[in-house]
Each structure stands twice: as structure tokens, then as C-alpha cells.
C-alpha atoms as a PDB file:
ATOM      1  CA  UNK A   1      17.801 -35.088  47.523  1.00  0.00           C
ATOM      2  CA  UNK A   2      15.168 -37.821  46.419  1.00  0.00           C
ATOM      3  CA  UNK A   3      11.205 -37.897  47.737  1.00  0.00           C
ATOM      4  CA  UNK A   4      11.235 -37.399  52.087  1.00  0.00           C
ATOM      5  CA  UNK A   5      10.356 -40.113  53.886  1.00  0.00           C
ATOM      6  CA  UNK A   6       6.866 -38.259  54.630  1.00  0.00           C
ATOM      7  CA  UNK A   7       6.368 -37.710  50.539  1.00  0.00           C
ATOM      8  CA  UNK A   8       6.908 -41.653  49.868  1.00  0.00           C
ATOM      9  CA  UNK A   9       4.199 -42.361  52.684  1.00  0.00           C
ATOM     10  CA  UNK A  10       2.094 -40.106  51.218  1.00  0.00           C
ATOM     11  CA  UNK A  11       2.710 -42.276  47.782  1.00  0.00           C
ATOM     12  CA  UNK A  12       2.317 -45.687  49.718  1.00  0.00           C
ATOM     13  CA  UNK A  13      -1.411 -43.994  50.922  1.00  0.00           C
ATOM     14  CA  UNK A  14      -2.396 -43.222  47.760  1.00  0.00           C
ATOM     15  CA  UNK A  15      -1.313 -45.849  45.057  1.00  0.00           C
ATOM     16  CA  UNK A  16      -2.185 -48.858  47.947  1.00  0.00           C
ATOM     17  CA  UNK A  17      -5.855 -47.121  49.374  1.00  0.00           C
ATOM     18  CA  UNK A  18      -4.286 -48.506  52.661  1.00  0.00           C
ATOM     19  CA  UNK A  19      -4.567 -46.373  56.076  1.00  0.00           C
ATOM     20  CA  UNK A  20      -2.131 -47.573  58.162  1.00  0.00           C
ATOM     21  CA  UNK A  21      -2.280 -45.153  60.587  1.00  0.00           C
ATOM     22  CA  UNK A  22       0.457 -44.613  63.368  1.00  0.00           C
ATOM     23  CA  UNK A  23       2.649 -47.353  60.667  1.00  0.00           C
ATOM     24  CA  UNK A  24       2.698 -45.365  57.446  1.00  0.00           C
ATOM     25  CA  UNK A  25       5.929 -43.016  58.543  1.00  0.00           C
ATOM     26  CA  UNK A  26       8.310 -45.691  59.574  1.00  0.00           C
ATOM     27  CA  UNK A  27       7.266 -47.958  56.248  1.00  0.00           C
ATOM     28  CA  UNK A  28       7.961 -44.463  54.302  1.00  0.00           C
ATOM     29  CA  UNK A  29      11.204 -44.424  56.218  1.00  0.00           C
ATOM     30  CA  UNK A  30      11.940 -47.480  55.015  1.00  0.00           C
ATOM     31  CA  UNK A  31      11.475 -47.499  51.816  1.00  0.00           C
ATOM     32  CA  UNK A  32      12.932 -43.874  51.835  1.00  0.00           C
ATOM     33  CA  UNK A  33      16.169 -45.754  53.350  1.00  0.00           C
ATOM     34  CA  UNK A  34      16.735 -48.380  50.335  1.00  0.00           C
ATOM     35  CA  UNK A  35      15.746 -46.230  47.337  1.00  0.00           C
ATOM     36  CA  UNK A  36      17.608 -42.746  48.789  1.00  0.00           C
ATOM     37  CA  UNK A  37      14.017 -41.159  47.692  1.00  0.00           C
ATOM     38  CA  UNK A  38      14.467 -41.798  44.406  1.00  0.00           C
ATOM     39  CA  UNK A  39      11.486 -41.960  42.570  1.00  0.00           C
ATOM     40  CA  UNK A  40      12.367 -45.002  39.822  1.00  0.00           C
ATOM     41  CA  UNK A  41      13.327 -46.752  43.015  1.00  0.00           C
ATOM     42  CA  UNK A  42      10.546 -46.265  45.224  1.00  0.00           C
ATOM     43  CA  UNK A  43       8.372 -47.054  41.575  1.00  0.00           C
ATOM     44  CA  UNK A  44      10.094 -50.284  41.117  1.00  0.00           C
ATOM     45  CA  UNK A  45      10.393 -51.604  44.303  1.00  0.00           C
ATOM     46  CA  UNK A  46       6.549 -51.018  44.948  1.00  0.00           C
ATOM     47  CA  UNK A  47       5.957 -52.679  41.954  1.00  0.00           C
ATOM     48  CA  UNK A  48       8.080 -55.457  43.106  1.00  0.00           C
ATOM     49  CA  UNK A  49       6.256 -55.746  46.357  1.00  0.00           C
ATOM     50  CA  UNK A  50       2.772 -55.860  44.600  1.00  0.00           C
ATOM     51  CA  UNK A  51       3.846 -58.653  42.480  1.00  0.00           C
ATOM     52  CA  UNK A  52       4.943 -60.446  45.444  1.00  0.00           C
ATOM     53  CA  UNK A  53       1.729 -59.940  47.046  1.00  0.00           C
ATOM     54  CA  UNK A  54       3.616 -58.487  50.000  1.00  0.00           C
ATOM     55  CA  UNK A  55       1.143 -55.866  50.982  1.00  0.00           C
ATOM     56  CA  UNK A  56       1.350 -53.242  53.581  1.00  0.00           C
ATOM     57  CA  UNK A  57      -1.167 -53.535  56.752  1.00  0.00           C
ATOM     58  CA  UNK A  58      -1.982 -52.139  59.892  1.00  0.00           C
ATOM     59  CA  UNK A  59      -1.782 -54.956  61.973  1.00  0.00           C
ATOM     60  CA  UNK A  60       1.467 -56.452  60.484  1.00  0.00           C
ATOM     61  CA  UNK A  61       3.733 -53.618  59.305  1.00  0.00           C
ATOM     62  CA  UNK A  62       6.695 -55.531  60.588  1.00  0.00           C
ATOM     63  CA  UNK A  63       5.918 -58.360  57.314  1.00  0.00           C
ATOM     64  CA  UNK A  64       5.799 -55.003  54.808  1.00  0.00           C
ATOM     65  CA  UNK A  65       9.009 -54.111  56.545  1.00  0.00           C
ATOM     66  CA  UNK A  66      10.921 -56.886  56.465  1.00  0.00           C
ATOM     67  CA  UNK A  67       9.921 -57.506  52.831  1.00  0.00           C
ATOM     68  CA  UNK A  68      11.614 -54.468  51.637  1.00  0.00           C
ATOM     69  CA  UNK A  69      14.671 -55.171  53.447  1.00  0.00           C
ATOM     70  CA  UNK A  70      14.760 -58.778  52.588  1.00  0.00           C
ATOM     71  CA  UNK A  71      13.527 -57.701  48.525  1.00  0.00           C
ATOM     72  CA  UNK A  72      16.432 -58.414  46.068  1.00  0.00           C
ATOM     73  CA  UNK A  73      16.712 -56.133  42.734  1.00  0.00           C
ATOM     74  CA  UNK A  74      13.363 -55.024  41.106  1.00  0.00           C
ATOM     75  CA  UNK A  75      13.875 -56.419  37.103  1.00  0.00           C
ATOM     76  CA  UNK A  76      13.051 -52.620  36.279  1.00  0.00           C
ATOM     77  CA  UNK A  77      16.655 -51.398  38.313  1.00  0.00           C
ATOM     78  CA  UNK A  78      18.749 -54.548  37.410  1.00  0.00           C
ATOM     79  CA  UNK A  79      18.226 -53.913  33.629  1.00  0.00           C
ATOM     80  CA  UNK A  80      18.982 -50.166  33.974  1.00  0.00           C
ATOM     81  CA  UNK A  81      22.070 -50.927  35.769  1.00  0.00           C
ATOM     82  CA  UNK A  82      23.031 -53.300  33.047  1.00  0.00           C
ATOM     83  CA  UNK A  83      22.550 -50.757  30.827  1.00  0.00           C
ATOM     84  CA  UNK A  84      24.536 -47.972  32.502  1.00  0.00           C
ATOM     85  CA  UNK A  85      27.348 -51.340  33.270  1.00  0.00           C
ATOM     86  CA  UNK A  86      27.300 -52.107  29.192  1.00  0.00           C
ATOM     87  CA  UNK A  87      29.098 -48.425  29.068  1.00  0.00           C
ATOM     88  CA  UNK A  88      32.023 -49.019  31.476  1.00  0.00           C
ATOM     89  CA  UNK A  89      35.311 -50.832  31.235  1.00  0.00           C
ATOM     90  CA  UNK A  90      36.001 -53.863  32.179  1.00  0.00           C
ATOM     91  CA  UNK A  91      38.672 -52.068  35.174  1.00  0.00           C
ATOM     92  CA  UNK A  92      35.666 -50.523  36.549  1.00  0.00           C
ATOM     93  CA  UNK A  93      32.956 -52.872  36.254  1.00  0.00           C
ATOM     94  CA  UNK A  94      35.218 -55.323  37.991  1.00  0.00           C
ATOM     95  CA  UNK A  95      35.766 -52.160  40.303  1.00  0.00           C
ATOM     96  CA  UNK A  96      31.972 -51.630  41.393  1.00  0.00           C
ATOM     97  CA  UNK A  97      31.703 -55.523  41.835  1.00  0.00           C
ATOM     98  CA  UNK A  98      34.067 -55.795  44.577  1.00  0.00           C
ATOM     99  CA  UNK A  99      32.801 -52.567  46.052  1.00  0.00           C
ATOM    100  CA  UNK A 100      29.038 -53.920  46.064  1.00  0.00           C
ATOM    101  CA  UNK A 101      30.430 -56.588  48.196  1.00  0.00           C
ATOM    102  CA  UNK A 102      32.392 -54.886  50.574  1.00  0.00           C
ATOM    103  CA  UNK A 103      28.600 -52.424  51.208  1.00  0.00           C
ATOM    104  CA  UNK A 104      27.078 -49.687  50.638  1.00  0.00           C
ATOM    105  CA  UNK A 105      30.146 -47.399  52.101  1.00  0.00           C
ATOM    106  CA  UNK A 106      33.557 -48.569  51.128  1.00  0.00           C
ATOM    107  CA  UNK A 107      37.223 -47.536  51.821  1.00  0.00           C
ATOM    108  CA  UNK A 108      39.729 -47.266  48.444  1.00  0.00           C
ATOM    109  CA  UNK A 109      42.432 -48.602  50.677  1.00  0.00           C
ATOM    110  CA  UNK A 110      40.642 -51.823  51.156  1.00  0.00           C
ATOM    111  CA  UNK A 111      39.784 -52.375  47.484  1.00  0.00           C
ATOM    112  CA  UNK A 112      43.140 -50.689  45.961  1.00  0.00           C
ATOM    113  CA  UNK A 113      45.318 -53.722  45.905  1.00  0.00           C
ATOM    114  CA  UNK A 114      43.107 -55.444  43.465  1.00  0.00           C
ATOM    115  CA  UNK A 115      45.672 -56.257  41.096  1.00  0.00           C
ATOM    116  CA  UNK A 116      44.770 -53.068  39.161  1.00  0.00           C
ATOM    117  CA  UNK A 117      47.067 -50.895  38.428  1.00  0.00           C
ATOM    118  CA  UNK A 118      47.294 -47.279  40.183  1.00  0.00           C
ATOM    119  CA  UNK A 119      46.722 -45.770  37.143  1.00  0.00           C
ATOM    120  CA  UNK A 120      43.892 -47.974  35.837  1.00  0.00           C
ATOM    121  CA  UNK A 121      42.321 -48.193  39.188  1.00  0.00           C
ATOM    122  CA  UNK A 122      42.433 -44.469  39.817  1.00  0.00           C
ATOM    123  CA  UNK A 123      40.509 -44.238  35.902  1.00  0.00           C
ATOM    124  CA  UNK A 124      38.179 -47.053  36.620  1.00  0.00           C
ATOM    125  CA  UNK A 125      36.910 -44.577  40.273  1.00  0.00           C
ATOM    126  CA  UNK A 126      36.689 -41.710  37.775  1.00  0.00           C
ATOM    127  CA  UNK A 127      34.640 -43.295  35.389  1.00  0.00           C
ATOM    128  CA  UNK A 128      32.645 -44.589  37.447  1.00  0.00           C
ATOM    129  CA  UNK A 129      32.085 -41.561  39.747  1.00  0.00           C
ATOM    130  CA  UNK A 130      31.863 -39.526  36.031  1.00  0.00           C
ATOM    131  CA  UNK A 131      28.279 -42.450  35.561  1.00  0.00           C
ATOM    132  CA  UNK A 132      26.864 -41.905  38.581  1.00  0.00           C
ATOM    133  CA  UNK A 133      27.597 -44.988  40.250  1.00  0.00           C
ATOM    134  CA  UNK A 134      29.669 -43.987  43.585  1.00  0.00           C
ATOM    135  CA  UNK A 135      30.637 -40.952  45.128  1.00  0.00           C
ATOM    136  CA  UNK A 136      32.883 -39.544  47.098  1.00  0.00           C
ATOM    137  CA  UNK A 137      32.239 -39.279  50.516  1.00  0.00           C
ATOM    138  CA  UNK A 138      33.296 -35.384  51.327  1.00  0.00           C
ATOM    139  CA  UNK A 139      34.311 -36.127  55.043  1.00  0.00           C
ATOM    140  CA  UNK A 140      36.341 -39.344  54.563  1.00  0.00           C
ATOM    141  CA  UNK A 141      39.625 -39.406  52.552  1.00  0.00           C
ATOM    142  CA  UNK A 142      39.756 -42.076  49.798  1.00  0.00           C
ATOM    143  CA  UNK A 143      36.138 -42.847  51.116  1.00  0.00           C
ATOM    144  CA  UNK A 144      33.160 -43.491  48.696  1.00  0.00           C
ATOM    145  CA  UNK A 145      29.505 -45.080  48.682  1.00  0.00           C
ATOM    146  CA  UNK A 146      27.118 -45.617  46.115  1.00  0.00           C
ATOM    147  CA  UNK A 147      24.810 -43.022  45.344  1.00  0.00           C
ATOM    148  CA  UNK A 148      21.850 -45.527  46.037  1.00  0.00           C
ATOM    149  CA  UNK A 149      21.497 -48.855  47.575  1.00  0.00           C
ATOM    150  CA  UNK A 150      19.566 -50.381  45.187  1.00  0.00           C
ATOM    151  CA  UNK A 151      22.055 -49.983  42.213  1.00  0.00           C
ATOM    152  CA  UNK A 152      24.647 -51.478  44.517  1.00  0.00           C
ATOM    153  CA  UNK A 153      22.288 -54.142  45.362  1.00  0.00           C
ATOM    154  CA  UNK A 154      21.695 -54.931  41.328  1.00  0.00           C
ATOM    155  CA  UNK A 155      25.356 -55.030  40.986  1.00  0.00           C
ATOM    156  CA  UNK A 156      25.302 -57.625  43.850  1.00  0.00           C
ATOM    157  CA  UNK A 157      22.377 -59.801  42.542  1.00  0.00           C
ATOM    158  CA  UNK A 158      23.346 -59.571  39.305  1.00  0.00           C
ATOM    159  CA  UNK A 159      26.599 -61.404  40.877  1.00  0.00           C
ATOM    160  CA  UNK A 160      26.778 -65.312  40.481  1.00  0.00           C
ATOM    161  CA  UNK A 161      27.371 -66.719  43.652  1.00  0.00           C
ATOM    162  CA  UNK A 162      30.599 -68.538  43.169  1.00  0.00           C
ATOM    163  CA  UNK A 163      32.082 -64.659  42.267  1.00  0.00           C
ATOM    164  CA  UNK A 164      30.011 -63.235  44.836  1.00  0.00           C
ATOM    165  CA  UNK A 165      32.420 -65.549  47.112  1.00  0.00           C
ATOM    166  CA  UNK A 166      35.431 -64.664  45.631  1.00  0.00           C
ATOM    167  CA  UNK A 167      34.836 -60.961  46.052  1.00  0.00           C
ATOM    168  CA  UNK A 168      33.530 -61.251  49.329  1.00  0.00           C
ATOM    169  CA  UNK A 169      37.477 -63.280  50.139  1.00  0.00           C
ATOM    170  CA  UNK A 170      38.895 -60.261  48.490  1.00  0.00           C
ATOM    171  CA  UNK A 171      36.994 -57.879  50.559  1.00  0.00           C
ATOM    172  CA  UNK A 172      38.194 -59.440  53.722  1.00  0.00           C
ATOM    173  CA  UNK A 173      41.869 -59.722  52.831  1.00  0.00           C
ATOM    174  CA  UNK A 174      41.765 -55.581  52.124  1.00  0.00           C
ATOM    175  CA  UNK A 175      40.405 -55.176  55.565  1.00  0.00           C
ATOM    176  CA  UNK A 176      43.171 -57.287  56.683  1.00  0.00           C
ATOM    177  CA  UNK A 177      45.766 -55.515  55.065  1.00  0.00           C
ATOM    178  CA  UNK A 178      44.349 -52.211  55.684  1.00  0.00           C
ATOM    179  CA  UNK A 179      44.595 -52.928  59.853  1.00  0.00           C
END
């Protein structure tokens, strides 16, 4: 289940030597809600946050939290998602794309008529679900999310803009469709 929001304050304490009091839990929240507690996350994106200079403190916790909503990929997480991307198809890397533009939580339905295939699209969710990349949200039918923000966010930066465009057209004609 990742670091709780309490254990990445606790981190935030001790590798900053900042006491931000009544502030610490809901910046521990926040970082707990864009790295899903995961500890390579939380690692990178402090590290990111350093070398912006973007430093937590008491009297200004709102600047700390608006940097980490506002903070792109850490280099650290876009080069391990390249990595992890380098061992998919083409069908599902073109797959997680569009999904990182439609969000973090994405219907199949809107996404399916992709000009995939059934068949191809239906191996380019296993594969991807087989890497770690989405999941399957157990409540939803023919729902899935990724399993953290910040790889879905690395597959979005790592997006060129004019494409980011494109998907984000395709995105919006499966939400038409699917009404």
C-alpha cells in the first residue's frame, strides 16, 4: 500500500530539518496523493523539489503545496518509465498514451475505438496490466487507472505537445461516443 501519509511527513521532518508544525500532515498528504506512497516517488519528487529550491515552510505551506501539484516528471521516474515503455509494443504504448491523457482513471469504452483492433487492443490492456502500468479497477466494469500518478504523468510529459493534442481530440470524441 505505499508509505501513509503520516510516514512521508515523518520523511519530509527528517531529510528537510524543517518543523512545520500544524502544516507537516496535509504536505505529507500531498505528496502521499501524487506518489501513491511509493517510496522511489516520494524520493524523486523530493529531490525534484530541492533542486528547484521549492522548500517547505511554516509560514507558506500553500507555495510547497502547489509546487508538488504544479511539478512535472522527476528525470529519475521519466527514465524508469522509458525503460519499462522500451519493453512494450507499439499497440500498447500507443495504448497508455491516450489513457495518460484521458487521467488518472479511465473508461475502456472511451479509448476502445482507437483504431486498434479488439484483439490487439484487448493484448495491448494485458500487457500492460501484466508491467504494472494500469489496473483494473475491481468495482467498475471495463474500468482501469494507473497504479501511480506519477508514471502516468511521465507518460504525459514525455508527450510532445502537438500529440499531446491529438490524444487529448481523441479522448474527447470517446466521451462523445460513449454518451
Amino acid at each position: 500500500g505505499g508509505l501513509s501519509a503520516d510516514e512521508i511527513s515523518e520523511f519530509v521532518e527528517s531529510a528537510g530539518g524543517w518543523d512545520l508544525g500544524p502544516e507537516l500532515p496535509g504536505l505529507g498528504q500531498a505528496l502521499r496523493d501524487v506518489t501513491g506512497g511509493n517510496a522511489f516517488l516520494i524520493t524523486e519528487l523530493w529531490r525534484s523539489l530541492l533542486d528547484r529550491g521549492t522548500m517547505p515552510v511554516a509560514d507558506d505551506s500553500s507555495r510547497f503545496a502547489r509546487a508538488v501539484a504544479e511539478l512535472g516528471s522527476p528525470e529519475g521516474v521519466r527514465e524508469v518509465v522509458s525503460q519499462r515503455l522500451a519493453r512494450l509494443s507499439t499497440a500498447t504504448i500507443r495504448l497508455l498514451e491516450l489513457a495518460a491523457a484521458a487521467g488518472p482513471d479511465f473508461d475502456l469504452t472511451v479509448l476502445s475505438e482507437d483504431g486498434l483492433a479488439d484483439a490487439e487492443l484487448h493484448a495491448a490492456l494485458e500487457q500492460a496490466i501484466a508491467h504494472g502500468m494500469i489496473e483494473e479497477v475491481p468495482t467498475r466494469r471495463r474500468d482501469y487507472r494507473f497504479t501511480h500518478e506519477r508514471v502516468r504523468r511521465a507518460l504525459y510529459d514525455r508527450t510532445p505537445g502537438l500529440r499531446r493534442s491529438e490524444l487529448h481530440r481523441r479522448v474527447a470524441e470517446g466521451l462523445e461516443r460513449a454518451r
